[in-house]
PDB file of N, CA and C in Angstrom:
ATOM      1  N   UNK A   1     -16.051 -12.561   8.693  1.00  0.00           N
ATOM      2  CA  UNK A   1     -15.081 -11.508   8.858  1.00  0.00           C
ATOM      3  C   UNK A   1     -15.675 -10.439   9.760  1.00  0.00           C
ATOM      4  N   UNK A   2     -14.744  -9.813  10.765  1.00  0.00           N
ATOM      5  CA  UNK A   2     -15.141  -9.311  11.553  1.00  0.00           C
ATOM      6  C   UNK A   2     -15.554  -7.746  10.545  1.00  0.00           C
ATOM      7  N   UNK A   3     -16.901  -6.901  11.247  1.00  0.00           N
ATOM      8  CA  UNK A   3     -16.764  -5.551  10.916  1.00  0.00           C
ATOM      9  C   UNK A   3     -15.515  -4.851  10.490  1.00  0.00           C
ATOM     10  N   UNK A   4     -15.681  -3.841   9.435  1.00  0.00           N
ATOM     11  CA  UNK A   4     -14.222  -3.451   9.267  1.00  0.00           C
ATOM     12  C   UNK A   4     -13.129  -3.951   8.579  1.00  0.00           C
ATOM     13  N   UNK A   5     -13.273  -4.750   8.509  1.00  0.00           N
ATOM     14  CA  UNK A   5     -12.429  -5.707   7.989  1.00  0.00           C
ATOM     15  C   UNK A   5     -12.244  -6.363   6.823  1.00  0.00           C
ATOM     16  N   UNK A   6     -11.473  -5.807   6.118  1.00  0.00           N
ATOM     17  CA  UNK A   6     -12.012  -6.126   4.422  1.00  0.00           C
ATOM     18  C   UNK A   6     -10.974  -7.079   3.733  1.00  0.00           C
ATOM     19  N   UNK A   7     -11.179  -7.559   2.929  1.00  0.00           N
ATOM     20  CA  UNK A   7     -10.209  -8.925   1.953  1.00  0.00           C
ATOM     21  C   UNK A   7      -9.835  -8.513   0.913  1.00  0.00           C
ATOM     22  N   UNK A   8      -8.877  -7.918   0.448  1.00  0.00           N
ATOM     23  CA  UNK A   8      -8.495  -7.751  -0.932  1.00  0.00           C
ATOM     24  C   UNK A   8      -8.147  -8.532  -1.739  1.00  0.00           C
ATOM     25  N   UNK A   9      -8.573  -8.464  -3.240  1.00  0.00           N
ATOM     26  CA  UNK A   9      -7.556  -9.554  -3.786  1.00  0.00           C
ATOM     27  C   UNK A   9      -6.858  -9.273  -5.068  1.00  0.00           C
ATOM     28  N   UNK A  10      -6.937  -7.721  -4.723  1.00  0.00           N
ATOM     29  CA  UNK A  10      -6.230  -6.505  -4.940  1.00  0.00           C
ATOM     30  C   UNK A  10      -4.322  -6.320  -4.500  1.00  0.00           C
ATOM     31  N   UNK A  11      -3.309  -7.364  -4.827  1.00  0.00           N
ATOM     32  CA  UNK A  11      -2.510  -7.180  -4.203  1.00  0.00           C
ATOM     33  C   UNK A  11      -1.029  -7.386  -5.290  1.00  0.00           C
ATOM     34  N   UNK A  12       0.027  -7.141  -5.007  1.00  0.00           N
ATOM     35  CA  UNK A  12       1.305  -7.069  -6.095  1.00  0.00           C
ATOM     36  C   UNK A  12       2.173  -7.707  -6.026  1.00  0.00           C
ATOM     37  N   UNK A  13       2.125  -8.900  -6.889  1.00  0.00           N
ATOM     38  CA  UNK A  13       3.270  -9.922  -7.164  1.00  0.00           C
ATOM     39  C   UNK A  13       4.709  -9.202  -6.336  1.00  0.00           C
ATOM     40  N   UNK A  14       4.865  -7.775  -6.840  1.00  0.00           N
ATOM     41  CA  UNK A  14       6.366  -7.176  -6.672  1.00  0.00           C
ATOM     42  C   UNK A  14       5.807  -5.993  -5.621  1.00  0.00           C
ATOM     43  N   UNK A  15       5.964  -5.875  -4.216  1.00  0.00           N
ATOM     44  CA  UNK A  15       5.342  -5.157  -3.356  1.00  0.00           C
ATOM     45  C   UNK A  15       6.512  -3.653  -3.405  1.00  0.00           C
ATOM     46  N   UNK A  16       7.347  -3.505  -4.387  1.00  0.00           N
ATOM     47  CA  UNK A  16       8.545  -2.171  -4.653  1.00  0.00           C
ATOM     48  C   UNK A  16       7.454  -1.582  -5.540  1.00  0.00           C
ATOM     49  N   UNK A  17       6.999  -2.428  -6.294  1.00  0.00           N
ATOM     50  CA  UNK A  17       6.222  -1.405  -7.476  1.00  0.00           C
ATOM     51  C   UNK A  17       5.010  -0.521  -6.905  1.00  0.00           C
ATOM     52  N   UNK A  18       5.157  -0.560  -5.631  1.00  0.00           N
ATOM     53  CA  UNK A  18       3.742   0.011  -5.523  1.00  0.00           C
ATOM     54  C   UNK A  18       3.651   1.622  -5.899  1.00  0.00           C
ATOM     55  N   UNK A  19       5.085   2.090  -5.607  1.00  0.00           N
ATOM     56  CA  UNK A  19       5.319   3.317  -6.294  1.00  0.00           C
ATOM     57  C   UNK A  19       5.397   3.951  -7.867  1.00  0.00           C
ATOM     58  N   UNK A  20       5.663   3.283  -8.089  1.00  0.00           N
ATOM     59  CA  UNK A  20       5.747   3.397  -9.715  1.00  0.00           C
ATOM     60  C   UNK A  20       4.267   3.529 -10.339  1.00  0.00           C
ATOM     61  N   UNK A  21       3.692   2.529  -9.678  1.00  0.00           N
ATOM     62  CA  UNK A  21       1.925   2.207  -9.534  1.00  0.00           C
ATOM     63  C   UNK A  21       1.139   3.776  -9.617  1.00  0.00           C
ATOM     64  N   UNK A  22       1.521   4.106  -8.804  1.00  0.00           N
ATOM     65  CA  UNK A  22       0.881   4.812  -8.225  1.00  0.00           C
ATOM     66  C   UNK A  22       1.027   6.638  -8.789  1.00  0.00           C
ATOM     67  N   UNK A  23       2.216   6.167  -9.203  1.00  0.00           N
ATOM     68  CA  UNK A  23       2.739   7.475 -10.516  1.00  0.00           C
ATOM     69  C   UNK A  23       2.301   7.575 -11.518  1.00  0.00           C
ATOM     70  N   UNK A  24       2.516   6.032 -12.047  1.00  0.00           N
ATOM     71  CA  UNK A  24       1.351   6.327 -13.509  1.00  0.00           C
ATOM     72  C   UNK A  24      -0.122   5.972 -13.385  1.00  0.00           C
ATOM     73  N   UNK A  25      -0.245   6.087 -12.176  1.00  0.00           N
ATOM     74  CA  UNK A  25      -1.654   6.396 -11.779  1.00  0.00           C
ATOM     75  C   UNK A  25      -2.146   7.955 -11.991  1.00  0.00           C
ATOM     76  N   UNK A  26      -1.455   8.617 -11.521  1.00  0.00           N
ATOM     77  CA  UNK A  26      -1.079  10.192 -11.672  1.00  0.00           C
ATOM     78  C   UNK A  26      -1.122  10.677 -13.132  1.00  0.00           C
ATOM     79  N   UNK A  27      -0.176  10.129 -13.911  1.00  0.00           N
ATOM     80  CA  UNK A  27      -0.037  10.122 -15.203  1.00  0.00           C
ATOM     81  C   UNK A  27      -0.531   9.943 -16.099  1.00  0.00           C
ATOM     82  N   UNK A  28      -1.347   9.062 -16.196  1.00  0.00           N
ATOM     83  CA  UNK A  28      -2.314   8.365 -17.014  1.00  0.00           C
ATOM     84  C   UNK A  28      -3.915   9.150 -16.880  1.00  0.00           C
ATOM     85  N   UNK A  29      -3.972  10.104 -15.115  1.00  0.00           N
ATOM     86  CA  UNK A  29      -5.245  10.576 -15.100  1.00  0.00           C
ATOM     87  C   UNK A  29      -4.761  11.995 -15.619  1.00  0.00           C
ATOM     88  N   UNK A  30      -3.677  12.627 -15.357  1.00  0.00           N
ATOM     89  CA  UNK A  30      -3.123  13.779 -16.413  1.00  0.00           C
ATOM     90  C   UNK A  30      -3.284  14.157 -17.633  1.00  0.00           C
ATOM     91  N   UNK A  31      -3.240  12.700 -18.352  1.00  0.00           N
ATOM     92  CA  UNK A  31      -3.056  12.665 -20.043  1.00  0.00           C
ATOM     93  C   UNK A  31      -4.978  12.486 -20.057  1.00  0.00           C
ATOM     94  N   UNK A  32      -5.694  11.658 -19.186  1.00  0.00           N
ATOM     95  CA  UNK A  32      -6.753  11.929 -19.743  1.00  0.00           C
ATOM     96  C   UNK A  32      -7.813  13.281 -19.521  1.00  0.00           C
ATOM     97  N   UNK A  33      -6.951  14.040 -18.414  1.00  0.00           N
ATOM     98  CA  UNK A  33      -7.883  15.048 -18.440  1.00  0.00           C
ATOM     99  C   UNK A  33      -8.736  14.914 -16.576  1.00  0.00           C
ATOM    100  N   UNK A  34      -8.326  14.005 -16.374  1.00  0.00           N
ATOM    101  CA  UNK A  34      -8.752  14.000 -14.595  1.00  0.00           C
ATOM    102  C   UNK A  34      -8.036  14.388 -13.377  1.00  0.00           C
ATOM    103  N   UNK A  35      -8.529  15.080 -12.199  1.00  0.00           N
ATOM    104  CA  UNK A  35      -7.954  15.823 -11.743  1.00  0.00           C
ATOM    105  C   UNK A  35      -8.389  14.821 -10.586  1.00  0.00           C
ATOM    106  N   UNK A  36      -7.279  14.085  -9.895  1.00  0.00           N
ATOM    107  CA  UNK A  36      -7.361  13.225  -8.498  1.00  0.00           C
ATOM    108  C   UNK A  36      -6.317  14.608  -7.369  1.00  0.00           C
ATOM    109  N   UNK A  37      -7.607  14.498  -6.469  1.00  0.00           N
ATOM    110  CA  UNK A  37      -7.173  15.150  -5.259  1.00  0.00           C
ATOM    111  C   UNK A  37      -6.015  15.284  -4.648  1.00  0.00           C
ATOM    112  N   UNK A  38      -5.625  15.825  -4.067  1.00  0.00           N
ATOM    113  CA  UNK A  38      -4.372  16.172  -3.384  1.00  0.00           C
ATOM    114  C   UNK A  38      -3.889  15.040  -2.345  1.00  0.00           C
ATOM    115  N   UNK A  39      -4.952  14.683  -1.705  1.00  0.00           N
ATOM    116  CA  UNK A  39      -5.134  13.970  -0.777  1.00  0.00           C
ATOM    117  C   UNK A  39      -5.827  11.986  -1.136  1.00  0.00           C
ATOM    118  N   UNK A  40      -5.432  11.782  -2.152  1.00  0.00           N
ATOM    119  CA  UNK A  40      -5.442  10.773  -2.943  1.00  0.00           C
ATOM    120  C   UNK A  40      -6.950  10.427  -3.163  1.00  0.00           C
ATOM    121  N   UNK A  41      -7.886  10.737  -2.149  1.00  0.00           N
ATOM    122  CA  UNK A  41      -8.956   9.918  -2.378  1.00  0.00           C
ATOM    123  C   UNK A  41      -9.691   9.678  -3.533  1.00  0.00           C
ATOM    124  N   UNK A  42     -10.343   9.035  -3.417  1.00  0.00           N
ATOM    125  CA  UNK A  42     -10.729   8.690  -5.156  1.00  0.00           C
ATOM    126  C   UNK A  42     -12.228   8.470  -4.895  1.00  0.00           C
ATOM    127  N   UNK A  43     -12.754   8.592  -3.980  1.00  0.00           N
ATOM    128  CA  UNK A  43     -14.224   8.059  -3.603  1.00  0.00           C
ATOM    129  C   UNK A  43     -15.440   9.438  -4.445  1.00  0.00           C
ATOM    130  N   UNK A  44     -14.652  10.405  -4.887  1.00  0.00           N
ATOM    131  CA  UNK A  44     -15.686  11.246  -5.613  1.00  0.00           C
ATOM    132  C   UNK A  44     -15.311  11.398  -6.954  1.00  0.00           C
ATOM    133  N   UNK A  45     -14.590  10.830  -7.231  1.00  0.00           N
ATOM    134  CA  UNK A  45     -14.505  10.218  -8.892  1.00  0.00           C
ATOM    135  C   UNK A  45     -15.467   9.325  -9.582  1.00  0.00           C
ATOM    136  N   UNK A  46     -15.638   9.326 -10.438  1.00  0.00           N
ATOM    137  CA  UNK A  46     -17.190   8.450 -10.790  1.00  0.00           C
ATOM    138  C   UNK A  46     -16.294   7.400 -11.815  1.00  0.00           C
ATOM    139  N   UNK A  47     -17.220   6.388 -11.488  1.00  0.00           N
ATOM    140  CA  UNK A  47     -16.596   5.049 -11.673  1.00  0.00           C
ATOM    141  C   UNK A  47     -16.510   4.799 -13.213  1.00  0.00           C
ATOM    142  N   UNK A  48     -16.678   5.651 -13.965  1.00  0.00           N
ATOM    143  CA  UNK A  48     -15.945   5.987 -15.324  1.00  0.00           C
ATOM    144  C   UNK A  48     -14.831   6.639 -15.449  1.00  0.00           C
ATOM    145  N   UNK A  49     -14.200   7.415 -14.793  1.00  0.00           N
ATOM    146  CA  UNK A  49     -13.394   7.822 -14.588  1.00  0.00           C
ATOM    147  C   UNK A  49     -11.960   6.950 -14.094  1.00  0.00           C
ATOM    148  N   UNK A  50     -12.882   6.225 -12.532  1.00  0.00           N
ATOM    149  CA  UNK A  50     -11.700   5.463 -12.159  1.00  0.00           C
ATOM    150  C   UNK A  50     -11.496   3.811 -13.360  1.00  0.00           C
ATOM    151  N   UNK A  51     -12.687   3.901 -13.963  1.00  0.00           N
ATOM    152  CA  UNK A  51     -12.010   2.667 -14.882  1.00  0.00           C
ATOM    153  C   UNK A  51     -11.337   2.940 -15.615  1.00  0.00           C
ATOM    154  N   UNK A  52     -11.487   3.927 -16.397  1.00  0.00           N
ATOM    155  CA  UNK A  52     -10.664   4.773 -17.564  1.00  0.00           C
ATOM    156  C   UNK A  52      -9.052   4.842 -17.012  1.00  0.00           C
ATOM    157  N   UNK A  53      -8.819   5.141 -16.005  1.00  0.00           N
ATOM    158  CA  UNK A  53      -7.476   5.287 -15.445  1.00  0.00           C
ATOM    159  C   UNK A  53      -7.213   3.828 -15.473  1.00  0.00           C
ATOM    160  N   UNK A  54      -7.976   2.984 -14.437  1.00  0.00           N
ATOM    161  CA  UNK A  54      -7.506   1.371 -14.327  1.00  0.00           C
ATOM    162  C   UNK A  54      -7.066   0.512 -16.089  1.00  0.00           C
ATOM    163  N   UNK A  55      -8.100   1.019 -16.749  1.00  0.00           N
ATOM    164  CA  UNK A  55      -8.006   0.294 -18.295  1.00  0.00           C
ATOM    165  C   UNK A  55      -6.300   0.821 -18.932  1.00  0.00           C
ATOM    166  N   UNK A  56      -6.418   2.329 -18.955  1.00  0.00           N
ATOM    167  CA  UNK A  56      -4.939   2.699 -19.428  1.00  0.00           C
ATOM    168  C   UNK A  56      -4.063   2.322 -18.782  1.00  0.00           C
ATOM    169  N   UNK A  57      -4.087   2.019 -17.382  1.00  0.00           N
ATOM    170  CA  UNK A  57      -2.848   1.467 -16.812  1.00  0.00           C
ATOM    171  C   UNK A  57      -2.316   0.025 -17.475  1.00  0.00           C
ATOM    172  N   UNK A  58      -3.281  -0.604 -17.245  1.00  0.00           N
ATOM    173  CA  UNK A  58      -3.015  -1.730 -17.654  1.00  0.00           C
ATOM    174  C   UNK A  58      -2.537  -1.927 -19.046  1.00  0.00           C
ATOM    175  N   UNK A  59      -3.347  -0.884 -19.887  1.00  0.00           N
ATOM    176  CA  UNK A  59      -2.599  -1.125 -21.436  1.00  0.00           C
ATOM    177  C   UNK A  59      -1.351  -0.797 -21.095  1.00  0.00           C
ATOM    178  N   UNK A  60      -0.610   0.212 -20.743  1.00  0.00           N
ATOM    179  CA  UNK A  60       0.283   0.641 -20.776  1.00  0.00           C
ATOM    180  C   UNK A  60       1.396  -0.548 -19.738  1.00  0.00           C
ATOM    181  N   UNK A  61       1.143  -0.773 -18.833  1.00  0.00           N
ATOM    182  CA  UNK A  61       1.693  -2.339 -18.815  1.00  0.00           C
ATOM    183  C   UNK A  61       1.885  -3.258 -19.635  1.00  0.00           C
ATOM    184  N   UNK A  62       0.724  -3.868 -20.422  1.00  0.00           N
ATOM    185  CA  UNK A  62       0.875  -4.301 -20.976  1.00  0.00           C
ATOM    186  C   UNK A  62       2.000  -4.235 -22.279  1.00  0.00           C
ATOM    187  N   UNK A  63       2.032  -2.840 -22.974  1.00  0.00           N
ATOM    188  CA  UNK A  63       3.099  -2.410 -23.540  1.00  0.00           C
ATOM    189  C   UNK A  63       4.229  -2.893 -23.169  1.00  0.00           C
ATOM    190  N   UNK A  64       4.315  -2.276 -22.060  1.00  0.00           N
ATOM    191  CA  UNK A  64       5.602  -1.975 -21.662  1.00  0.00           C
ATOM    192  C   UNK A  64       6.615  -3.979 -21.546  1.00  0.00           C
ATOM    193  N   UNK A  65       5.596  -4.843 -21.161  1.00  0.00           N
ATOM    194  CA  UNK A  65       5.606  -5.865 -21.256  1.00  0.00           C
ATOM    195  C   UNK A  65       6.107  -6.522 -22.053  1.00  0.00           C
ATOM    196  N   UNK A  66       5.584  -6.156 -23.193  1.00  0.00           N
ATOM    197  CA  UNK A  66       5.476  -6.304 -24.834  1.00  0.00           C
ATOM    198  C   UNK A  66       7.017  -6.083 -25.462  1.00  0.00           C
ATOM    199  N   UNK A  67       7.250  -4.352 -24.956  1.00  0.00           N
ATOM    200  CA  UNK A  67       8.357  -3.872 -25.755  1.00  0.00           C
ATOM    201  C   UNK A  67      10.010  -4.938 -24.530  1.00  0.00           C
ATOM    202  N   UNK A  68       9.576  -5.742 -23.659  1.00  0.00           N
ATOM    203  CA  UNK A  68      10.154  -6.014 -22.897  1.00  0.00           C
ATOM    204  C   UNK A  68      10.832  -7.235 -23.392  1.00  0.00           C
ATOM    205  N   UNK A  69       9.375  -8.292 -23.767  1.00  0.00           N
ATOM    206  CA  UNK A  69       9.888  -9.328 -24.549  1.00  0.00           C
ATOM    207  C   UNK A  69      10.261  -9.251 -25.919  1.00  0.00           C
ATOM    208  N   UNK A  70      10.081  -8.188 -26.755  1.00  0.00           N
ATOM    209  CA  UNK A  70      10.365  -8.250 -27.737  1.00  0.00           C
ATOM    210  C   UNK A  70      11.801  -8.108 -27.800  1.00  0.00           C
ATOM    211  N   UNK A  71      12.347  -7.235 -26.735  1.00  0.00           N
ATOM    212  CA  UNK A  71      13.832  -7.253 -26.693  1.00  0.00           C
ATOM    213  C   UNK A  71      15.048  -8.503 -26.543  1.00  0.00           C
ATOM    214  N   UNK A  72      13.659  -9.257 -25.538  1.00  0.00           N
ATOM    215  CA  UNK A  72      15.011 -10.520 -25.019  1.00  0.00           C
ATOM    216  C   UNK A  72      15.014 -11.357 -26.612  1.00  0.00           C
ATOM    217  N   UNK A  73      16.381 -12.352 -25.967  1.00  0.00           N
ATOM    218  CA  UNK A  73      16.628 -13.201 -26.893  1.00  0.00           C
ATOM    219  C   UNK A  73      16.439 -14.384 -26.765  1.00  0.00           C
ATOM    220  N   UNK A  74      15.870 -15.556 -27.294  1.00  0.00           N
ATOM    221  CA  UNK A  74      15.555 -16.495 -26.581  1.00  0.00           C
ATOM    222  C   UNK A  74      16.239 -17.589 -27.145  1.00  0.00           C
ATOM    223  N   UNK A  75      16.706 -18.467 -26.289  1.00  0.00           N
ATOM    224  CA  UNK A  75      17.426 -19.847 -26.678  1.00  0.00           C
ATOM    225  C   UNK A  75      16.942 -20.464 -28.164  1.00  0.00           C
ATOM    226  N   UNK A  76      17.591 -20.770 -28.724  1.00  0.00           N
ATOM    227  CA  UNK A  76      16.606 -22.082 -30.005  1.00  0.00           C
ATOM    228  C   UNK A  76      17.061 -23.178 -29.628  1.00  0.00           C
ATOM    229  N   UNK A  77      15.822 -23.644 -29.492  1.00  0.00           N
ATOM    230  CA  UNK A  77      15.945 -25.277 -28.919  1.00  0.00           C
ATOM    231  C   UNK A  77      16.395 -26.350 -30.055  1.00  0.00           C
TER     232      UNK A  77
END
């Protein structure tokens, strides 16, 4: 790979959500007490911090997941 040039594999099934993402990114560092820059960067956050945000997101997905299927109804076979 050329210089510069980086590979993510960092990327979103649903490429609309990236907003929503990115709110309760906001949200989640609110409720714990972290203050992300104005200017988004995150490179002087210490990597307890940014996991702490990454871990709650995901629970909270996960929830949300949860309270998602618990709603549907499913065929009986």
């Amino acid at each position: 790979m050329a210089a510069g040039q980086e590979r993510s594999s960092n990327w979103l099934v649903v490429p609309q959500a990236s907003q929503a993402l990115e709110q309760l990114k906001y949200e989640i560092a609110n409720e714990l007490g972290i203050q992300i820059p104005q200017d988004g960067y995150m490179g002087n956050i210490s990597s307890r911090d940014n996991g702490a945000i990454g871990g709650y997101i995901t629970r909270r997905l996960v929830q949300m997941a949860e309270q998602q299927l618990a709603g549907q109804q499913f065929p009986q076979a």
